[in-house]
PDB file of N, CA and C in Angstrom:
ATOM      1  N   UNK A   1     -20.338  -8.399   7.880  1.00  0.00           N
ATOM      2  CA  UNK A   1     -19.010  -7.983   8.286  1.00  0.00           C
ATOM      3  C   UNK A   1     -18.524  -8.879   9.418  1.00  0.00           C
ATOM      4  N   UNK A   2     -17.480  -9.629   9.123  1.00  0.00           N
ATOM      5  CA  UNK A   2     -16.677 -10.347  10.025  1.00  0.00           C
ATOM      6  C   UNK A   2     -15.458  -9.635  10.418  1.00  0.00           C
ATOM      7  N   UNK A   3     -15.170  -9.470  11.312  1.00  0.00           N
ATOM      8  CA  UNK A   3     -13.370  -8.989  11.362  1.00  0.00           C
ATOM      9  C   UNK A   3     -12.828 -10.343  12.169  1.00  0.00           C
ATOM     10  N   UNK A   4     -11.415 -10.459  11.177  1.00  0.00           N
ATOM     11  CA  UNK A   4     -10.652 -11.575  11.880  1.00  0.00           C
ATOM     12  C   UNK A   4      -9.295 -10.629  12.038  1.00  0.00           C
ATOM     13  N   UNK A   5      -8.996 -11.603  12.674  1.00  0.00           N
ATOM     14  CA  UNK A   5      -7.429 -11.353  13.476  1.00  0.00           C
ATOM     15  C   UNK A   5      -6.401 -12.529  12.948  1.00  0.00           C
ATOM     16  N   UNK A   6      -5.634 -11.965  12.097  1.00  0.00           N
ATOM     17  CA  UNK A   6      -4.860 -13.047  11.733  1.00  0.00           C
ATOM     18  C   UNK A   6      -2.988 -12.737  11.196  1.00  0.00           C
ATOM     19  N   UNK A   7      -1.954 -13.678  11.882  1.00  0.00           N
ATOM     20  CA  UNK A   7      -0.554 -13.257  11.743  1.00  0.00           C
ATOM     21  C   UNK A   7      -0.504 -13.602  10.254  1.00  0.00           C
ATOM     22  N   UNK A   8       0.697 -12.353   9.957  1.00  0.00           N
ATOM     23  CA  UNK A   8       1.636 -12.801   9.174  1.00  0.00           C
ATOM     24  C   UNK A   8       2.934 -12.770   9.195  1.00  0.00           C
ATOM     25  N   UNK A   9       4.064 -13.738   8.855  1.00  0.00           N
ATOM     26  CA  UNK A   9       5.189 -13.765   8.941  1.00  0.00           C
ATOM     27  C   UNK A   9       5.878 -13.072   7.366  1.00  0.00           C
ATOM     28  N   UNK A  10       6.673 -12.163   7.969  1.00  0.00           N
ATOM     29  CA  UNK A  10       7.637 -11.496   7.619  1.00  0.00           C
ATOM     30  C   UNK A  10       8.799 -11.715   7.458  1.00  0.00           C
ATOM     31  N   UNK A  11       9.811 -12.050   6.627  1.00  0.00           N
ATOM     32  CA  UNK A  11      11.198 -12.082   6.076  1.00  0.00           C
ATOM     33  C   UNK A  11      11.767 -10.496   5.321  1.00  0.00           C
ATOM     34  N   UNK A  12      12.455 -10.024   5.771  1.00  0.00           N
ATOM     35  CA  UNK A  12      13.067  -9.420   4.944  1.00  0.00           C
ATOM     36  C   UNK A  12      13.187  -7.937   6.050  1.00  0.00           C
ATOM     37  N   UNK A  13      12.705  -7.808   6.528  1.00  0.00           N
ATOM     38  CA  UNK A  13      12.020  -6.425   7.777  1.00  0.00           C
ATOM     39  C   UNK A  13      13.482  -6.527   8.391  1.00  0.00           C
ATOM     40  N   UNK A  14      14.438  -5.420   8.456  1.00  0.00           N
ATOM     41  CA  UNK A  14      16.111  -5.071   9.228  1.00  0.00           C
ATOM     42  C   UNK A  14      15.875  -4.184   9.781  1.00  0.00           C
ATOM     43  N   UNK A  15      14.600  -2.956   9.735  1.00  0.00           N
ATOM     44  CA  UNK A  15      14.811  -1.875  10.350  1.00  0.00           C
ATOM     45  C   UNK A  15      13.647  -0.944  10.678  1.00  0.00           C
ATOM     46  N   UNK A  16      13.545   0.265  11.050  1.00  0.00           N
ATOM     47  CA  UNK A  16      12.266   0.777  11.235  1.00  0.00           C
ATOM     48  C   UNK A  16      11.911   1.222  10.070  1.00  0.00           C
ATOM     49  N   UNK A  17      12.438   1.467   9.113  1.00  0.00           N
ATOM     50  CA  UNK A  17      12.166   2.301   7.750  1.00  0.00           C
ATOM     51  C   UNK A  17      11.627   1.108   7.160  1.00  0.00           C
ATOM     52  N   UNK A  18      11.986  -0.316   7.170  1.00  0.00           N
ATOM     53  CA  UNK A  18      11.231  -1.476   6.506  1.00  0.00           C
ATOM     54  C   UNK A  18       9.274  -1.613   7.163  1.00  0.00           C
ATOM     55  N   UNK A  19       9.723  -1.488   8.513  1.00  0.00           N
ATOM     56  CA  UNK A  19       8.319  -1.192   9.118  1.00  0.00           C
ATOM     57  C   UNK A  19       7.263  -0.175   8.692  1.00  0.00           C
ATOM     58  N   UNK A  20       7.924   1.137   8.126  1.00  0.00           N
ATOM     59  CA  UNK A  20       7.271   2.416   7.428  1.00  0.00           C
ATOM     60  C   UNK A  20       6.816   1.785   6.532  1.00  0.00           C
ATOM     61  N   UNK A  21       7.603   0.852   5.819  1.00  0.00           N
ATOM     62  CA  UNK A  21       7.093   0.834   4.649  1.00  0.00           C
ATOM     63  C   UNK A  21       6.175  -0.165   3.866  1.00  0.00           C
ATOM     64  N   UNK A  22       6.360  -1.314   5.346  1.00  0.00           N
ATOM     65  CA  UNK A  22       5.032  -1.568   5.593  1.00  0.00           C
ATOM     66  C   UNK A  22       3.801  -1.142   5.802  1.00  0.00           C
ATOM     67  N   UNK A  23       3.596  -0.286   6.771  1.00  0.00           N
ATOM     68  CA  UNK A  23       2.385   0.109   6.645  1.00  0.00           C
ATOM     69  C   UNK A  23       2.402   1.053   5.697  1.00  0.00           C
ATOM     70  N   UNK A  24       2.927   1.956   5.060  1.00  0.00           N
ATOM     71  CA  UNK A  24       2.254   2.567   3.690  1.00  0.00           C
ATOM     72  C   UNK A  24       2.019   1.651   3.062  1.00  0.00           C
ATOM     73  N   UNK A  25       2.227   0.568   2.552  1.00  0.00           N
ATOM     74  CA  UNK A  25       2.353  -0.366   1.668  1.00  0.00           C
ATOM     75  C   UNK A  25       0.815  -0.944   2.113  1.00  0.00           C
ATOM     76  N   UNK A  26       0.612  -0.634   2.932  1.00  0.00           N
ATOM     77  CA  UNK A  26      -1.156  -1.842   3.454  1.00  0.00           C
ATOM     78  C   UNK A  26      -1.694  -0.125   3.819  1.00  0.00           C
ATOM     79  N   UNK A  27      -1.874   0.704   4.230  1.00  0.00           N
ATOM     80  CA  UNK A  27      -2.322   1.912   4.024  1.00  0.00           C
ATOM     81  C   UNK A  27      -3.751   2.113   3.460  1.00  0.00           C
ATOM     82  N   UNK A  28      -3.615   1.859   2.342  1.00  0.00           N
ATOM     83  CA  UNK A  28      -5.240   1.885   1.238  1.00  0.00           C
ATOM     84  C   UNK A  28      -5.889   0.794   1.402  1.00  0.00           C
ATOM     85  N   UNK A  29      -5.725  -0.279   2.116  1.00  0.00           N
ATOM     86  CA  UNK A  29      -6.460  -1.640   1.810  1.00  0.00           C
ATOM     87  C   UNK A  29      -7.768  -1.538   2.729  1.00  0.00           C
ATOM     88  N   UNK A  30      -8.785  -1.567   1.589  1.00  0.00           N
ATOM     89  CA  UNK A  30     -10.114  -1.475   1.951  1.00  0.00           C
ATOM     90  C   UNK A  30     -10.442  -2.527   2.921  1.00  0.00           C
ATOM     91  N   UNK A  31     -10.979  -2.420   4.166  1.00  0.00           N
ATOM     92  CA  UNK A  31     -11.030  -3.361   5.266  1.00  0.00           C
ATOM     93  C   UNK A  31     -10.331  -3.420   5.986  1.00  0.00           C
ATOM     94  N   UNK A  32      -8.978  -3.264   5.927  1.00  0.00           N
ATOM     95  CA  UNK A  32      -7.783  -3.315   6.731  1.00  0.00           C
ATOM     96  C   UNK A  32      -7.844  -2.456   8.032  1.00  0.00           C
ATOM     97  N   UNK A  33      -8.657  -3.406   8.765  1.00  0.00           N
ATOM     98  CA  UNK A  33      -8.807  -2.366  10.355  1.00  0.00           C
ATOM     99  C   UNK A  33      -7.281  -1.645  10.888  1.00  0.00           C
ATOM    100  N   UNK A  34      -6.740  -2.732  11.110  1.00  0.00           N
ATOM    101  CA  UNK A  34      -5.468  -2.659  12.212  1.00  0.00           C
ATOM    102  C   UNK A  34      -4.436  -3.423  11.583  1.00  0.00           C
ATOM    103  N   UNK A  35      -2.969  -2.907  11.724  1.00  0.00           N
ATOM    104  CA  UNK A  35      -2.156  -3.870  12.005  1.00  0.00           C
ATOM    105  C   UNK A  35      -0.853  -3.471  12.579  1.00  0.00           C
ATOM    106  N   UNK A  36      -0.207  -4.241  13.000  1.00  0.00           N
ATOM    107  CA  UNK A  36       0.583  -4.503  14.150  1.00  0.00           C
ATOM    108  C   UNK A  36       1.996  -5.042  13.712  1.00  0.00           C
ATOM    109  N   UNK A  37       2.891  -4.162  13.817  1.00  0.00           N
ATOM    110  CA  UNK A  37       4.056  -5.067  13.030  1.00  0.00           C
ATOM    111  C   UNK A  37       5.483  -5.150  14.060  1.00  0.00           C
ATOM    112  N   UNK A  38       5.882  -6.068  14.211  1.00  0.00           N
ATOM    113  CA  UNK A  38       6.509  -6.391  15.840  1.00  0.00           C
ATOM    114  C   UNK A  38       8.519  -7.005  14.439  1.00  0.00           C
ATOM    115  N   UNK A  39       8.867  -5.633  14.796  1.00  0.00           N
ATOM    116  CA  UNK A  39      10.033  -6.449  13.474  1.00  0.00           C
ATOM    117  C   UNK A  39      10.979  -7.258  14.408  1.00  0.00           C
ATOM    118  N   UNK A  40      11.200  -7.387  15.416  1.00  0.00           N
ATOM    119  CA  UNK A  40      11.833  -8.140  16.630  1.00  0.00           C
ATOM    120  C   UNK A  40      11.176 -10.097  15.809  1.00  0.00           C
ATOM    121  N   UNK A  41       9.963  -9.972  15.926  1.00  0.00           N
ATOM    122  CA  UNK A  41       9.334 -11.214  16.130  1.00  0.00           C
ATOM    123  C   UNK A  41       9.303 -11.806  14.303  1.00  0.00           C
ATOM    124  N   UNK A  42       9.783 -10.344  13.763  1.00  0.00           N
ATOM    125  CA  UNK A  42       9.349 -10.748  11.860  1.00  0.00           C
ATOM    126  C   UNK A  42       7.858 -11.153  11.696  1.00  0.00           C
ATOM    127  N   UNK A  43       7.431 -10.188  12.132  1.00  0.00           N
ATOM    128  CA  UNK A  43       5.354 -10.372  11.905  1.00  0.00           C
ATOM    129  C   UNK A  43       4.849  -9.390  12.073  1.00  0.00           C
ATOM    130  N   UNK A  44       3.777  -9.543  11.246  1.00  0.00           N
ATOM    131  CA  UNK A  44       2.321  -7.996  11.619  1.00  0.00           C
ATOM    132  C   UNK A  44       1.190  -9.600  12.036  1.00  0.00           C
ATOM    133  N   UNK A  45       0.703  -8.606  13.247  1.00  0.00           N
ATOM    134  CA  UNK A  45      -0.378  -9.206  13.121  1.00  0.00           C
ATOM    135  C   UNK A  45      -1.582  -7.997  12.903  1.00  0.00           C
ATOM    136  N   UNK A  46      -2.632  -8.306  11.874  1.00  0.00           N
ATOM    137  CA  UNK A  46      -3.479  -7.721  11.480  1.00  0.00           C
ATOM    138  C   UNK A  46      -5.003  -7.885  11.722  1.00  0.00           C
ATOM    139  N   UNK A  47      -5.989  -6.912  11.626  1.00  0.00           N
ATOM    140  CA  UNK A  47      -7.493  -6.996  12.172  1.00  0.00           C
ATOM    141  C   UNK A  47      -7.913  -6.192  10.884  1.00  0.00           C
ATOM    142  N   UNK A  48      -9.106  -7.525  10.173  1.00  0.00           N
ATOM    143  CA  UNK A  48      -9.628  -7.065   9.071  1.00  0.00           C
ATOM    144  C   UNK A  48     -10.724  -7.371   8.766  1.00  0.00           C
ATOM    145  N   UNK A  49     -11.715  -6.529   7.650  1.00  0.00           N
ATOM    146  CA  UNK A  49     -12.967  -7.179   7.358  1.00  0.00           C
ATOM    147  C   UNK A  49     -12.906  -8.200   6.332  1.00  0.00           C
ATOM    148  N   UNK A  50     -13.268  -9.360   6.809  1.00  0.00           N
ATOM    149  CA  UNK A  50     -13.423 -10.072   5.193  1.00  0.00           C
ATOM    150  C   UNK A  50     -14.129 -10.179   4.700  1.00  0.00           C
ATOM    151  N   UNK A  51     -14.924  -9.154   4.819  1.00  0.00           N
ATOM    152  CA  UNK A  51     -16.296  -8.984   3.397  1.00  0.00           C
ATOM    153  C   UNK A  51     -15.386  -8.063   2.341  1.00  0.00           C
ATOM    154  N   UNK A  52     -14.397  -6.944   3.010  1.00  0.00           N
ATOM    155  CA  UNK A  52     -14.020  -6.306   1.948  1.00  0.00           C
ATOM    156  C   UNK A  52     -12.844  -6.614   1.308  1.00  0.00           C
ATOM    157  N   UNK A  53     -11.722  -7.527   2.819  1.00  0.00           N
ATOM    158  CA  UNK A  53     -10.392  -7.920   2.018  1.00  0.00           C
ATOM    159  C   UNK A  53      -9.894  -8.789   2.879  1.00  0.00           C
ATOM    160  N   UNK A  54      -9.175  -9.654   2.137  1.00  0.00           N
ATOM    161  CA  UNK A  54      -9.016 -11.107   3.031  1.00  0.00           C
ATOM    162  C   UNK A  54      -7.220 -11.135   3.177  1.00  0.00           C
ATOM    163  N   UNK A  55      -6.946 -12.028   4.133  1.00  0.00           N
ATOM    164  CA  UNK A  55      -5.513 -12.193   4.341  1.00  0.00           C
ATOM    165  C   UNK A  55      -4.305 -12.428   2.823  1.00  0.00           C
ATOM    166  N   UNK A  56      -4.832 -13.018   2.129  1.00  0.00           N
ATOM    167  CA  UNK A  56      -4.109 -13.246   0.975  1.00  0.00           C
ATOM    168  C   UNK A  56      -3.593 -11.629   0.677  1.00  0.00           C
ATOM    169  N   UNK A  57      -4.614 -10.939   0.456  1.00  0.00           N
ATOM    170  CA  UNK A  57      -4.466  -9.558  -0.465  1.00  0.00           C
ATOM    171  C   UNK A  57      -3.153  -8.609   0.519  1.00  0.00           C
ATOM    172  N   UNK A  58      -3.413  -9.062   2.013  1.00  0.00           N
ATOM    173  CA  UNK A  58      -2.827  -8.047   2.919  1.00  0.00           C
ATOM    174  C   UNK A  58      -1.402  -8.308   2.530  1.00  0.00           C
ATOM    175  N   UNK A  59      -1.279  -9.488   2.347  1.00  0.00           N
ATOM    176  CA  UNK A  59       0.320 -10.498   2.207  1.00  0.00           C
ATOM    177  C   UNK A  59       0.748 -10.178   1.332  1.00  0.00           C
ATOM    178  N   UNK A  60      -0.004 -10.128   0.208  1.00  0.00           N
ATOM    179  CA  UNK A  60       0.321  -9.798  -1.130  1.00  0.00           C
ATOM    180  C   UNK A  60       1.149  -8.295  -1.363  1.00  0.00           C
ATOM    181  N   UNK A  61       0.371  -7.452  -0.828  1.00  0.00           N
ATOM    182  CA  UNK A  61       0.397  -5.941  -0.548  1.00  0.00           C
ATOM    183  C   UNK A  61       2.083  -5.985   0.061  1.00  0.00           C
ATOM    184  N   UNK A  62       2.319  -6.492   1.063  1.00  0.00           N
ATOM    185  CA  UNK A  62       3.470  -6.892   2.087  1.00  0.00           C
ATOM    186  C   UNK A  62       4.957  -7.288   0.965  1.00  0.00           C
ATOM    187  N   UNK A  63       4.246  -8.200   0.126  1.00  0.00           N
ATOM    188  CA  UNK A  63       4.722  -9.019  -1.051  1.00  0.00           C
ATOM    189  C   UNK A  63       5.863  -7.886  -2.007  1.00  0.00           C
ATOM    190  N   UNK A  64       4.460  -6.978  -2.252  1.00  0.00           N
ATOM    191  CA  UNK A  64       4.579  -5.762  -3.847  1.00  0.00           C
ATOM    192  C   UNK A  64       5.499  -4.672  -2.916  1.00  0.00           C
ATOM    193  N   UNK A  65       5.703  -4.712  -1.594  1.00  0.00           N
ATOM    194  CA  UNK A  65       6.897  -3.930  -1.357  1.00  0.00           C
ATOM    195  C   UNK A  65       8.061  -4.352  -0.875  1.00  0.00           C
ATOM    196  N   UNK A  66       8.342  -5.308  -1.069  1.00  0.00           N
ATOM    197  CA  UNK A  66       9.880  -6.213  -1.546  1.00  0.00           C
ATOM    198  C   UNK A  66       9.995  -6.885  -0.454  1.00  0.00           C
ATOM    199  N   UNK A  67       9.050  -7.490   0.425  1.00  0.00           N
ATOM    200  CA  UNK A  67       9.137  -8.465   1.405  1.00  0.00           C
ATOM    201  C   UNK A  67       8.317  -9.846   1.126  1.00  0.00           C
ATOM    202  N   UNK A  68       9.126 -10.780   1.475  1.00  0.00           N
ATOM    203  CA  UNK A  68       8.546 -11.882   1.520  1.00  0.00           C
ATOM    204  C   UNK A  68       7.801 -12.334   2.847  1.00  0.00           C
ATOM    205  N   UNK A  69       5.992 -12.272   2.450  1.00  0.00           N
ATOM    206  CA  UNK A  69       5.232 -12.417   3.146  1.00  0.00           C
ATOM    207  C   UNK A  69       4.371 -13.580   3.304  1.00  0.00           C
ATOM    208  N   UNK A  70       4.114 -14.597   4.461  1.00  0.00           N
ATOM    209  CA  UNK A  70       3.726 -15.758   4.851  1.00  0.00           C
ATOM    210  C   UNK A  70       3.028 -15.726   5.813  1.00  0.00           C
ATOM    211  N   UNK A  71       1.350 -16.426   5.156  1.00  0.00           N
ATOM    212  CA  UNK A  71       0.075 -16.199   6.056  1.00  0.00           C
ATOM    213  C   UNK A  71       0.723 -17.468   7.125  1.00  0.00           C
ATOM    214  N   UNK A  72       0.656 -17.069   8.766  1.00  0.00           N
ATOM    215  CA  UNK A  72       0.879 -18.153   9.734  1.00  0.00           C
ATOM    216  C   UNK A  72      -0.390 -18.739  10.006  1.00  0.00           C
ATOM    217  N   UNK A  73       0.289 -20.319   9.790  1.00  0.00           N
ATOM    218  CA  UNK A  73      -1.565 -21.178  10.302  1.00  0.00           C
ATOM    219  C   UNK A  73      -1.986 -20.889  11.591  1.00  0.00           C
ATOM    220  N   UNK A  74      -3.170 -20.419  11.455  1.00  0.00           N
ATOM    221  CA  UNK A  74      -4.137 -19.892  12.682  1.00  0.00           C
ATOM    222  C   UNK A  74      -4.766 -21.389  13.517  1.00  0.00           C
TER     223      UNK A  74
END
């Protein structure tokens, strides 16, 4: 078990109800310690295991609820 800490950039986030629905939207993701979603800055930054789930999947997740989501180079 590793946990990393890693941003993602956010497009599409106007309001607090976009933020809700972020985190339901990452909610179930196995590993998904923490995350942090700052809609001022258009980013979550997140704390996860990557034995069980890696940054792609979190983005993805971010993705499947109508935001366009972009891993920031660490």
């Amino acid at each position: 078990m590793t946990d990393q800490t890693r941003v993602i950039k956010i497009d599409g986030m106007t309001c607090g109800g976009c933020v809700a629905s972020i985190y339901n939207a990452t909610a179930d993701i196995d590993g998904l310690d923490d995350i942090s979603i700052e809609l001022i800055d258009n980013q979550a930054t997140v704390t996860f295991d990557d034995s069980k789930t890696n940054i792609e999947a979190i983005a993805s997740a971010i993705d499947d609820a109508g935001f366009d989501a972009t891993v920031a180079n660490s």
